[in-house]
Protein backbone atom coordinates (compact mmCIF):
# COMPACT_ATOMS: atom_id res chain seq x y z
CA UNK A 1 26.18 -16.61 -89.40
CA UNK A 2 23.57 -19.17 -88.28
CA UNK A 3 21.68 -20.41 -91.05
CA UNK A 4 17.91 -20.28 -89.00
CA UNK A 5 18.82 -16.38 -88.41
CA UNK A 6 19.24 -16.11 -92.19
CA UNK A 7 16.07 -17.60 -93.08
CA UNK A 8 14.75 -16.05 -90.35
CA UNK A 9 15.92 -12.52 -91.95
CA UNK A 10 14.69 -13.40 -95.34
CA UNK A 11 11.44 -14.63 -94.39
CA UNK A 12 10.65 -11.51 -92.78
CA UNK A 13 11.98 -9.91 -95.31
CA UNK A 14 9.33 -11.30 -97.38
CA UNK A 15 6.32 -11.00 -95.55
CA UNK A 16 7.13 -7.83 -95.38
CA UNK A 17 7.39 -7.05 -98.70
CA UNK A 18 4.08 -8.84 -99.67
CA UNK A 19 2.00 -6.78 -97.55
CA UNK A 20 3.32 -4.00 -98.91
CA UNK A 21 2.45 -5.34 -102.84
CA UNK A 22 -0.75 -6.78 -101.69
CA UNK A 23 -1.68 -3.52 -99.56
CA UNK A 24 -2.56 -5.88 -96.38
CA UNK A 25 -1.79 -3.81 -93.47
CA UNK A 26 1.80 -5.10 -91.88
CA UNK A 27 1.76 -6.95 -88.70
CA UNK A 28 4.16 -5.03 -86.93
CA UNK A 29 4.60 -1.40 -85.15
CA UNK A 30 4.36 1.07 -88.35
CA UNK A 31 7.11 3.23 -86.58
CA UNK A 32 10.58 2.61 -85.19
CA UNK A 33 9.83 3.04 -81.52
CA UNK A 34 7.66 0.57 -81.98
CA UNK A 35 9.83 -1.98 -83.68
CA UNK A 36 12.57 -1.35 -81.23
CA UNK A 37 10.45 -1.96 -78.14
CA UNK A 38 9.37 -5.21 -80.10
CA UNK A 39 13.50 -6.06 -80.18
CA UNK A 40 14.10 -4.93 -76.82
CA UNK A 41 11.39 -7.31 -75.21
CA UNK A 42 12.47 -9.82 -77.60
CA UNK A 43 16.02 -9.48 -76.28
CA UNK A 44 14.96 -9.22 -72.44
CA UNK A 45 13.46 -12.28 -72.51
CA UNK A 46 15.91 -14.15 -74.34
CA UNK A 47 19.03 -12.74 -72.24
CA UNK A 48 16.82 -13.40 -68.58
CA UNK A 49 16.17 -16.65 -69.73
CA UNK A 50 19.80 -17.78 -70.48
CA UNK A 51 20.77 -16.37 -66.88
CA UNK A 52 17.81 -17.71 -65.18
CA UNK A 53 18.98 -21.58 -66.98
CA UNK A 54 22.47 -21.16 -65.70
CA UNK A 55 21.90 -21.06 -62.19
CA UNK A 56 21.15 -24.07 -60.28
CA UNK A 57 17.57 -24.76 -59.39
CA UNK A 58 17.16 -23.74 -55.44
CA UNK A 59 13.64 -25.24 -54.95
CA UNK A 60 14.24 -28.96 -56.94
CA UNK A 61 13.39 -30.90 -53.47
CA UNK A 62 9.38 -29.13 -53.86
CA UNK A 63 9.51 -30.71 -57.25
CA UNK A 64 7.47 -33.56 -57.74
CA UNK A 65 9.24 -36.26 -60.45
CA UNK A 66 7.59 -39.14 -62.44
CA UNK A 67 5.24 -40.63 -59.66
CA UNK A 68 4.58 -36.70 -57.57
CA UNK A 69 6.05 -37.13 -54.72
CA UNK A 70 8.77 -35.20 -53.33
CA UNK A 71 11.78 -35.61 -51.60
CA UNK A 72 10.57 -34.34 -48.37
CA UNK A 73 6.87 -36.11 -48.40
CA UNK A 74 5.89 -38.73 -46.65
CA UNK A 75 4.11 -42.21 -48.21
């Protein structure tokens, strides 16, 4: 397993379980519906970005680089 996933895991882990010693109300959906809609954005995100990263960029001539000025401007 990747090690940032592991903290990641036990960190929770343990803000979790300090709000629930010190009685501070928990930062997070108090019911599983909520939590999962929490891991499904989480996970929507994540997977639409890889996909969207893959694919070549289709609009790179609009883009300005270092001095603005684009490939199909005029100086």
């Amino acid at each position: 397993m990747n090690w940032r996933f592991c903290v990641g895991v036990l960190l929770a882990l343990a803000i979790g379980a300090g709000c629930r010693w010190l009685g501070v109300p928990v930062p997070a959906p108090p019911v599983l519906v909520g939590a999962l809609l929490v891991v499904a954005m989480t996970s929507g995100y994540t997977l639409t970005d890889k996909v969207l990263a893959s694919r070549p960029a289709r609009n790179a001539v609009n883009c300005g680089g270092p001095t603005g000025q684009t490939q199909g401007s005029r100086s």
